[in-house]
Every structure is written in structure tokens, then in C-alpha cells.
PDB file of N, CA and C in Angstrom:
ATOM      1  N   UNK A   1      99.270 107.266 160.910  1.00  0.00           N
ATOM      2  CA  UNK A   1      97.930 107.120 160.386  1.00  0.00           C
ATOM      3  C   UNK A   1      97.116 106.262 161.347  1.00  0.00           C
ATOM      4  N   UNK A   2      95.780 106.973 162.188  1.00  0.00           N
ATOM      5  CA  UNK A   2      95.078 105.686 162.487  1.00  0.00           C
ATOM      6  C   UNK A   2      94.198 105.497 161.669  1.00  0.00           C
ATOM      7  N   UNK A   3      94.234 103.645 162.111  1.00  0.00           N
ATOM      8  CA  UNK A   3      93.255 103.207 161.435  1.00  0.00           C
ATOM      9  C   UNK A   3      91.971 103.220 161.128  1.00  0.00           C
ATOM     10  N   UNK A   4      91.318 103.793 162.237  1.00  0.00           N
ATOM     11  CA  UNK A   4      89.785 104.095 162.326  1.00  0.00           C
ATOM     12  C   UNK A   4      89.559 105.551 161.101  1.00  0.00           C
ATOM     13  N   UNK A   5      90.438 106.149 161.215  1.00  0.00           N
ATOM     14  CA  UNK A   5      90.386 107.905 160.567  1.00  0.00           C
ATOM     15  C   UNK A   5      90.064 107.125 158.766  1.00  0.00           C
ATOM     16  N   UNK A   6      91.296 106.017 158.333  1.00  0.00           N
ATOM     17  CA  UNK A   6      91.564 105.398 157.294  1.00  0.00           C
ATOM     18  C   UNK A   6      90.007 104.770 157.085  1.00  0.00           C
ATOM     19  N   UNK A   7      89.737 104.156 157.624  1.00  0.00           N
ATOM     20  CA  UNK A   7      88.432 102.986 157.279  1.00  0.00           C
ATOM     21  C   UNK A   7      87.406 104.398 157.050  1.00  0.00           C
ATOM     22  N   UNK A   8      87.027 105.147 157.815  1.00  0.00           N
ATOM     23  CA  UNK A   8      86.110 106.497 157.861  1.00  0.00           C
ATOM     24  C   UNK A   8      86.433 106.945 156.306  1.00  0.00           C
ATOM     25  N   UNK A   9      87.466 107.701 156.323  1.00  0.00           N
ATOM     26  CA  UNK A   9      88.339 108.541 155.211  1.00  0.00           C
ATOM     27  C   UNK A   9      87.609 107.245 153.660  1.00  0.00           C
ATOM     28  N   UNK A  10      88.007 105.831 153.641  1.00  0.00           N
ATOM     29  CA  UNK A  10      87.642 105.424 152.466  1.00  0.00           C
ATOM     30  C   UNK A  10      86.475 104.709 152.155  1.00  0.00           C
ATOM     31  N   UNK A  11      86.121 104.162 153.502  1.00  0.00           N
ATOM     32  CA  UNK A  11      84.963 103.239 153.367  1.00  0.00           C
ATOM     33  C   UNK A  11      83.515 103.661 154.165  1.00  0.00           C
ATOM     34  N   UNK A  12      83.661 105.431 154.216  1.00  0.00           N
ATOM     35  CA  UNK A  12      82.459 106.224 154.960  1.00  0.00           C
ATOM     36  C   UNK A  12      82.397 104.784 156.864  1.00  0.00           C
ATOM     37  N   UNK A  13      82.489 104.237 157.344  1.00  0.00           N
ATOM     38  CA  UNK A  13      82.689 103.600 158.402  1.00  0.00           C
ATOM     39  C   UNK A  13      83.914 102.772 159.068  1.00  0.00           C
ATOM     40  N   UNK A  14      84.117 102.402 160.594  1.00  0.00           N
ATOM     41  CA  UNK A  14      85.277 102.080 160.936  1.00  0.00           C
ATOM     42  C   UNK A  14      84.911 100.737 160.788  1.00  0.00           C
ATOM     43  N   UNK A  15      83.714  99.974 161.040  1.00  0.00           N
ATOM     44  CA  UNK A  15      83.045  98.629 160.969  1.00  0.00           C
ATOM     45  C   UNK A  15      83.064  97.835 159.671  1.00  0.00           C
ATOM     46  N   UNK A  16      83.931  96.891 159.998  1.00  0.00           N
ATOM     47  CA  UNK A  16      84.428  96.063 158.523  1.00  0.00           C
ATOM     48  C   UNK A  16      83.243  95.669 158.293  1.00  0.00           C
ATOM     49  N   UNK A  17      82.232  94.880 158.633  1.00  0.00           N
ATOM     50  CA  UNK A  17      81.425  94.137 158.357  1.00  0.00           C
ATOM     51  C   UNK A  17      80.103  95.190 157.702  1.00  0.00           C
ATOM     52  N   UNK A  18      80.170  96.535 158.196  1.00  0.00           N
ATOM     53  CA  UNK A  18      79.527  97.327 157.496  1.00  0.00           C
ATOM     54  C   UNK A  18      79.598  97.724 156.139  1.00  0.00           C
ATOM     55  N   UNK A  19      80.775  97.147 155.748  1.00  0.00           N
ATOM     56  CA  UNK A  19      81.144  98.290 154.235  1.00  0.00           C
ATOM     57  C   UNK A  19      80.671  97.212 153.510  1.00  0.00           C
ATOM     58  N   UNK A  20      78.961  97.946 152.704  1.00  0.00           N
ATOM     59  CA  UNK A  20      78.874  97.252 151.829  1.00  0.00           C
ATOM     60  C   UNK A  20      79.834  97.336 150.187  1.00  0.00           C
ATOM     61  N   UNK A  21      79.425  96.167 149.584  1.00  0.00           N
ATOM     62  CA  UNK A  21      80.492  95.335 148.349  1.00  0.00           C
ATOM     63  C   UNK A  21      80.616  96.510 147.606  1.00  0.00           C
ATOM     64  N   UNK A  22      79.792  97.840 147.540  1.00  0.00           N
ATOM     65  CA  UNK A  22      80.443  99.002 146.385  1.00  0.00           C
ATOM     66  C   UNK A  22      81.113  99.650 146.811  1.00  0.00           C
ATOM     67  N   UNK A  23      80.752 100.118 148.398  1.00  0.00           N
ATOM     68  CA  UNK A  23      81.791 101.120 148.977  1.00  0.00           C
ATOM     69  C   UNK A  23      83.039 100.829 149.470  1.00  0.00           C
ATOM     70  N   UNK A  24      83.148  98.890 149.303  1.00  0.00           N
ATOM     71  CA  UNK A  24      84.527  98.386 149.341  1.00  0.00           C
ATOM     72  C   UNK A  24      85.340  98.681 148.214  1.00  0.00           C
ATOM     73  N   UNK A  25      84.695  98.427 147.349  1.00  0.00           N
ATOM     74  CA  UNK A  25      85.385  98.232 145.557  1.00  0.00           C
ATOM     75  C   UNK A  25      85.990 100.201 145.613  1.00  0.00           C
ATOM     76  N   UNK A  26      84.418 100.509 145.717  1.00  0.00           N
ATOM     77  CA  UNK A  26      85.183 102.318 145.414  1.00  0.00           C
ATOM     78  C   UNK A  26      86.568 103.165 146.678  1.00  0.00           C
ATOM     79  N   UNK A  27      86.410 102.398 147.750  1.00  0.00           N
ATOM     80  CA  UNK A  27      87.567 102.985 148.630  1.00  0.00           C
ATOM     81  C   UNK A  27      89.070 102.591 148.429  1.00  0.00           C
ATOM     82  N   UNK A  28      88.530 100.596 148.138  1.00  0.00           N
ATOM     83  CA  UNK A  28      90.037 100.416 147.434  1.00  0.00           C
ATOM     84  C   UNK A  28      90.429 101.119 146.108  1.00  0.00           C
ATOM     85  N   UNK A  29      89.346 101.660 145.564  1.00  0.00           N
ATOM     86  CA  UNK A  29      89.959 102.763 144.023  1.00  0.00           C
ATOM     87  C   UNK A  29      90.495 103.706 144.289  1.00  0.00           C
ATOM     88  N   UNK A  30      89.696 104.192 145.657  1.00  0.00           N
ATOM     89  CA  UNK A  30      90.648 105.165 146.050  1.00  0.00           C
ATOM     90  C   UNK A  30      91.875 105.509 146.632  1.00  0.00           C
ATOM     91  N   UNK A  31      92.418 104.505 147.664  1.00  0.00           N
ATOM     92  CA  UNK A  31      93.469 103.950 148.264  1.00  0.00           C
ATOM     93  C   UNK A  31      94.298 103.675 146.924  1.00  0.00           C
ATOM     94  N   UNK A  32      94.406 103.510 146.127  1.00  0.00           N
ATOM     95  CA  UNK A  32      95.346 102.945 145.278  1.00  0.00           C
ATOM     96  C   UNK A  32      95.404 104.496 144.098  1.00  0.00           C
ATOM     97  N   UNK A  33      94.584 105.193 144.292  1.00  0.00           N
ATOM     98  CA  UNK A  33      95.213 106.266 143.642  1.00  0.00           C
ATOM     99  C   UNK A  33      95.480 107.111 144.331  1.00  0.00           C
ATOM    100  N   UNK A  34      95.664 106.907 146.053  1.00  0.00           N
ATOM    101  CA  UNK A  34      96.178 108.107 147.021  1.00  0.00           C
ATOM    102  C   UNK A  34      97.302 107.207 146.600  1.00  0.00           C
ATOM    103  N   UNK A  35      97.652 106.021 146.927  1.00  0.00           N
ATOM    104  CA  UNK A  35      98.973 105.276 146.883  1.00  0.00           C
ATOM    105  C   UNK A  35      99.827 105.499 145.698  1.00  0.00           C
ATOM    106  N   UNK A  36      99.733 105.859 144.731  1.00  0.00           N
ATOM    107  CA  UNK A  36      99.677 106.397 143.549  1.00  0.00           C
ATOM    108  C   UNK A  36     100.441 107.871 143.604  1.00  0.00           C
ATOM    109  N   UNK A  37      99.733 108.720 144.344  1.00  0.00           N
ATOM    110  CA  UNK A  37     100.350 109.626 144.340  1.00  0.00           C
ATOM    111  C   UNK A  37     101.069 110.489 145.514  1.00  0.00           C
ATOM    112  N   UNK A  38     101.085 109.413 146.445  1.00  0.00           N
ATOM    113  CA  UNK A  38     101.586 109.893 147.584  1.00  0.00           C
ATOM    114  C   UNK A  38     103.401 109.903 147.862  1.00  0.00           C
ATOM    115  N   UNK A  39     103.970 110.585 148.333  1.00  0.00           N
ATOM    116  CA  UNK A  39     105.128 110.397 148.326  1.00  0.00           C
ATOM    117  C   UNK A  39     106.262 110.415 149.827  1.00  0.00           C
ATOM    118  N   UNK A  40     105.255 110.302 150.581  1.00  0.00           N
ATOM    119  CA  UNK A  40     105.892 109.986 151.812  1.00  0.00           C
ATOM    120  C   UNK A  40     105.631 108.861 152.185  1.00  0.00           C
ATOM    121  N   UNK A  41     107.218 108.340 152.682  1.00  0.00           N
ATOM    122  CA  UNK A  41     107.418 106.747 152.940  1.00  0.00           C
ATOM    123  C   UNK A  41     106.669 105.959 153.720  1.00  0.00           C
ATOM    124  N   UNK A  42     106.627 106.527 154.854  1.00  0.00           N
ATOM    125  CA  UNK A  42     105.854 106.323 155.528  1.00  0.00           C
ATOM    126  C   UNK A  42     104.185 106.085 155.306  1.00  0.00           C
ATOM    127  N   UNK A  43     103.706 107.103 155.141  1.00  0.00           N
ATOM    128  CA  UNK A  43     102.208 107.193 154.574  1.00  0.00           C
ATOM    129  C   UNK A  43     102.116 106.016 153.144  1.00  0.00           C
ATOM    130  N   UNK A  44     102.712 105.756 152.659  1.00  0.00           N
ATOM    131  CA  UNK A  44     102.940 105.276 151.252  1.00  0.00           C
ATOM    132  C   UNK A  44     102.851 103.370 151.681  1.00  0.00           C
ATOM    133  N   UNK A  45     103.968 103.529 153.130  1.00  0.00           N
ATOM    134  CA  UNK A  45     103.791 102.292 153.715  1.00  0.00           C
ATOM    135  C   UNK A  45     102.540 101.470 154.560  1.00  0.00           C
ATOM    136  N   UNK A  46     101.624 102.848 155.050  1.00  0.00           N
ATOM    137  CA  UNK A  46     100.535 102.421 155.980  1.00  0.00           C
ATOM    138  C   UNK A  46      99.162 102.111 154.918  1.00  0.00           C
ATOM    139  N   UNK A  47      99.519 102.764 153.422  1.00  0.00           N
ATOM    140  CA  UNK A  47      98.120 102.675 152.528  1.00  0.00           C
ATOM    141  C   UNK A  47      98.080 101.279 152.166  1.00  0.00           C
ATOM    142  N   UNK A  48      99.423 100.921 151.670  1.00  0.00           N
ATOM    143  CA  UNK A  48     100.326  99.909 150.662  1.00  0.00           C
ATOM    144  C   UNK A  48      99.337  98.354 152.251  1.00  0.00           C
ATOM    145  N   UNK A  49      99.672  98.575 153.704  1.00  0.00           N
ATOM    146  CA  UNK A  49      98.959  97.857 154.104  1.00  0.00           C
ATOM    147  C   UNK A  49      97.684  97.655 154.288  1.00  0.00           C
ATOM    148  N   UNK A  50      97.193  98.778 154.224  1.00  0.00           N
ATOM    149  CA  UNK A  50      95.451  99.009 154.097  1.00  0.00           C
ATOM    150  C   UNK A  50      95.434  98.028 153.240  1.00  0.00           C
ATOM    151  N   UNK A  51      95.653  98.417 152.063  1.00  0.00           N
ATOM    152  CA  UNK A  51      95.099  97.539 150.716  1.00  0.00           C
ATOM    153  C   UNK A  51      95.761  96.192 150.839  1.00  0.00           C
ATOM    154  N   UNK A  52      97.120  95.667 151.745  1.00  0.00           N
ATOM    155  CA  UNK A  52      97.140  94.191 151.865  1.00  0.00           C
ATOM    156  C   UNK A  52      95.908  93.740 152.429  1.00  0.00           C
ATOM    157  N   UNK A  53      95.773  93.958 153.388  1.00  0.00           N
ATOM    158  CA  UNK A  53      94.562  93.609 154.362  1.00  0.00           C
ATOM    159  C   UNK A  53      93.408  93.209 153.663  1.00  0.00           C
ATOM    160  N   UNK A  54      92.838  94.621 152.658  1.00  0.00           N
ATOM    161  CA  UNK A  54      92.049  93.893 151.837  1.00  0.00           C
ATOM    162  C   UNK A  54      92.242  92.854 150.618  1.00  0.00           C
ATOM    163  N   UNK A  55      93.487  92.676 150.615  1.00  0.00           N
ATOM    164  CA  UNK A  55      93.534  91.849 149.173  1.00  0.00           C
ATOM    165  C   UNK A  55      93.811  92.604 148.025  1.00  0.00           C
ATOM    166  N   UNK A  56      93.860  94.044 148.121  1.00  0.00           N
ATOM    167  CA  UNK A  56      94.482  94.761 147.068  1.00  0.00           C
ATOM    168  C   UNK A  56      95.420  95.553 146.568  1.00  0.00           C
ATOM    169  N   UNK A  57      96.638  95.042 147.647  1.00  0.00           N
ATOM    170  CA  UNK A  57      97.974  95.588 147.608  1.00  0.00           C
ATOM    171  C   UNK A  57      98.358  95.631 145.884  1.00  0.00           C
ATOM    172  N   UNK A  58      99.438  96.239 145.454  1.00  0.00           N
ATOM    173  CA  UNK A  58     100.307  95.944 144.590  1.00  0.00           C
ATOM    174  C   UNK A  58     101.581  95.273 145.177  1.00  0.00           C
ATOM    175  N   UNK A  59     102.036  94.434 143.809  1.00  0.00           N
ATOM    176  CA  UNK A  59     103.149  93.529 144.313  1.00  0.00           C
ATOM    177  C   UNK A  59     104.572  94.613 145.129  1.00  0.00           C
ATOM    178  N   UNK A  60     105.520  93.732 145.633  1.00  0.00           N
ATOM    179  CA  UNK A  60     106.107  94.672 146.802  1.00  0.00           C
ATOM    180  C   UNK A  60     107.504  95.328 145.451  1.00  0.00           C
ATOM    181  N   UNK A  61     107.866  94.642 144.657  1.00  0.00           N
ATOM    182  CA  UNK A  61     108.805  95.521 143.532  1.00  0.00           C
ATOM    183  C   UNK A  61     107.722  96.827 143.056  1.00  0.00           C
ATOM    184  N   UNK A  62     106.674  96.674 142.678  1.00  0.00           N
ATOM    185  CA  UNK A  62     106.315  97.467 142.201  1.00  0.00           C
ATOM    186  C   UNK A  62     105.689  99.054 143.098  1.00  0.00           C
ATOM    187  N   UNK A  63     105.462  98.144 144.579  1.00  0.00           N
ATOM    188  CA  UNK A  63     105.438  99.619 145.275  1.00  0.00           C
ATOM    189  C   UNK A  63     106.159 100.126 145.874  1.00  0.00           C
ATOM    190  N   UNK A  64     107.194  99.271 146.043  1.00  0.00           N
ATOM    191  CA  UNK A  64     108.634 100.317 146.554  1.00  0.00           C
ATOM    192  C   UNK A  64     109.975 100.159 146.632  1.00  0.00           C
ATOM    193  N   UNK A  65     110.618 101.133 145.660  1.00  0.00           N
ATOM    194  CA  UNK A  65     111.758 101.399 145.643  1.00  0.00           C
ATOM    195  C   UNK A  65     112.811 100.812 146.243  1.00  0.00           C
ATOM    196  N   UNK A  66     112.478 101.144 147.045  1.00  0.00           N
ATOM    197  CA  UNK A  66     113.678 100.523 148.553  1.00  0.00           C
ATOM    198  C   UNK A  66     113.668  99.397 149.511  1.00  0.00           C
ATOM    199  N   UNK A  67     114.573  98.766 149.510  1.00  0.00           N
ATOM    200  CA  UNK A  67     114.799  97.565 149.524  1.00  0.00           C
ATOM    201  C   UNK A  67     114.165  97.446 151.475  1.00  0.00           C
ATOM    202  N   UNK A  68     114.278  98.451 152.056  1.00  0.00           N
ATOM    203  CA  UNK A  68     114.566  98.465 152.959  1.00  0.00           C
ATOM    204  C   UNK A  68     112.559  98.516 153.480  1.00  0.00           C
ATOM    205  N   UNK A  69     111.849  99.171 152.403  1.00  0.00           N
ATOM    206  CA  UNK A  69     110.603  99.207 152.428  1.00  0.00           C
ATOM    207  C   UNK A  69     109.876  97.665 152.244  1.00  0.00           C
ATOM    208  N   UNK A  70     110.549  97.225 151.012  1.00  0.00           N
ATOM    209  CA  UNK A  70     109.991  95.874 150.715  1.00  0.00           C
ATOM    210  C   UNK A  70     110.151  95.057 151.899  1.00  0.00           C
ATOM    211  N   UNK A  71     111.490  95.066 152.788  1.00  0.00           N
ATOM    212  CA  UNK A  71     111.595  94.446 153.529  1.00  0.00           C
ATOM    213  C   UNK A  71     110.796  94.445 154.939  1.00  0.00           C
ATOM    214  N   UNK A  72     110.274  95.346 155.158  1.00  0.00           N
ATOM    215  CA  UNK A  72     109.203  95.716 155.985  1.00  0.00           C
ATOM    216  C   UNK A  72     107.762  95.067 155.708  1.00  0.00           C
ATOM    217  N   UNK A  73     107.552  95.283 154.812  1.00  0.00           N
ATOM    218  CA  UNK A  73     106.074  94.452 153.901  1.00  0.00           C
ATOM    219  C   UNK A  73     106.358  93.210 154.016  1.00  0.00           C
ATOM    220  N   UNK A  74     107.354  92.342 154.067  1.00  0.00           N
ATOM    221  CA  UNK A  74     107.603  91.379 153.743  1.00  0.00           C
ATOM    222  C   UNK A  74     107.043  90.606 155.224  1.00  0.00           C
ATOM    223  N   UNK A  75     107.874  91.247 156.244  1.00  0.00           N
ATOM    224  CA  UNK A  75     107.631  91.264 157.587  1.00  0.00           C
ATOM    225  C   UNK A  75     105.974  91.349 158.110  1.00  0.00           C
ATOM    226  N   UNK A  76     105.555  92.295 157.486  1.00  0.00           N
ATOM    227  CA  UNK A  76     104.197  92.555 157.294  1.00  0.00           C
ATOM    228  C   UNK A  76     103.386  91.516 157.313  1.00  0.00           C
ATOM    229  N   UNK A  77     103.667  90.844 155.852  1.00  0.00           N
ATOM    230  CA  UNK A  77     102.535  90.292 155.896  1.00  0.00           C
ATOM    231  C   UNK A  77     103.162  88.636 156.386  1.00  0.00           C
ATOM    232  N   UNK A  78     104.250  88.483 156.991  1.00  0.00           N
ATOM    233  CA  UNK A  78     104.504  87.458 157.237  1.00  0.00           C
ATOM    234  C   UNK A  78     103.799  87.518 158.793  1.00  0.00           C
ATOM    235  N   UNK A  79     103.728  88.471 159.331  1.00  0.00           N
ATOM    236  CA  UNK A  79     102.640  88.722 160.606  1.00  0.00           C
ATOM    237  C   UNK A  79     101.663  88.878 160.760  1.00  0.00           C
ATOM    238  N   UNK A  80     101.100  89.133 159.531  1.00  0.00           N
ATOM    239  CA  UNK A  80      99.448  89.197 158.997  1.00  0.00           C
ATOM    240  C   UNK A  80      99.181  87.410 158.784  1.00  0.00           C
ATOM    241  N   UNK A  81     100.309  86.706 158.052  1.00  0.00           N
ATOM    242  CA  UNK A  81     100.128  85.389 158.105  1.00  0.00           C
ATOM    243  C   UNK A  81      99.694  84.823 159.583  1.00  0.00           C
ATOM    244  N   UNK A  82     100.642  85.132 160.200  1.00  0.00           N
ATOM    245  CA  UNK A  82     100.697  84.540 161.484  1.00  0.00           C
ATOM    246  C   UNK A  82      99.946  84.698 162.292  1.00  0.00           C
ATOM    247  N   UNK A  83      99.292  85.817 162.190  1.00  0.00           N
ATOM    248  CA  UNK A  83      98.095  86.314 163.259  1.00  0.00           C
ATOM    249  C   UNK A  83      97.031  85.473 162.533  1.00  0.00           C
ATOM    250  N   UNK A  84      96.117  84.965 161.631  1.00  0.00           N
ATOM    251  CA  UNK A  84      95.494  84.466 160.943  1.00  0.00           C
ATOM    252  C   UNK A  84      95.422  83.370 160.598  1.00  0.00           C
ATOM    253  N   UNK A  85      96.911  82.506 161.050  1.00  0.00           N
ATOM    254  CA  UNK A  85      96.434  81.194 161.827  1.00  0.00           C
ATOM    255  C   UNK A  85      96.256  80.796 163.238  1.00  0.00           C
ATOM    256  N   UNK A  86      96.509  81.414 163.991  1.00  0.00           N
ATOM    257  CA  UNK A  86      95.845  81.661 165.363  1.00  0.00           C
ATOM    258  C   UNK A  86      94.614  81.489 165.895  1.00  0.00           C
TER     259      UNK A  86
END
């Protein structure tokens, strides 16, 4: 998945600072009901970070199964931490 296609695809632009406060609220509605019904791991894993990024992940038991997924997220956002105190 790139990211630019993703930001286009939910938030009509690739420019964070562009998406105004409704077309944020309505893309994360949408991201979370592609996430919802998507069923490839992968894809399931790149939405699941979209919506960390913004603050609207679901918790990591509840979006995936496999231990081996959570453990990736975990990693995730422990590098999302890290980049962000920098």
C-alpha cells in the first residue's frame, strides 16, 4: 500500500495539514470500516497503522488474531514513539 494512494483514497489529499477536521473524522470512518472488513493480513496491517498515526487505531487484541501481528504493531508503534522524540 502506498501511502500517498491511502491519504488520496480517504482524505481526498496527500497533504496532512490540508485535511480539513470533517474530512479527517469521515476518512477515519472509513478506514475503520475497510479495516473491518478486510481480510488480508497484510492490508489489514497497513490500515490498522494508518489509523495509529491518526490516533484511531483499535486496541492490538482486538485487531489481530495473531500473535505474530500484534507483535509487529507493537514494534510499530514503539518506532512511531521513537521517531517523535527526535
Amino acid at each position: 500500500m502506498n501511502l500517498d494512494d491511502q491519504l488520496s483514497r480517504y482524505f481526498g489529499t496527500t497533504d496532512f495539514a490540508a485535511i480539513p477536521p470533517d474530512a479527517l473524522a469521515a476518512g477515519i470512518e472509513r478506514m475503520q470500516v475497510d479495516f473491518g472488513l478486510e481480510s488480508d493480513r497484510g492490508r489489514r496491517f497497513a490500515l490498522w497503522a494508518l489509523m495509529q498515526i491518526f490516533g484511531a487505531a483499535p486496541a492490538l487484541d482486538v485487531a489481530f488474531k495473531n500473535e505474530a501481528d500484534r507483535e509487529a504493531a507493537r514494534n510499530f508503534m514503539d518506532l512511531s514513539s521513537a521517531a517523535s522524540e527526535d
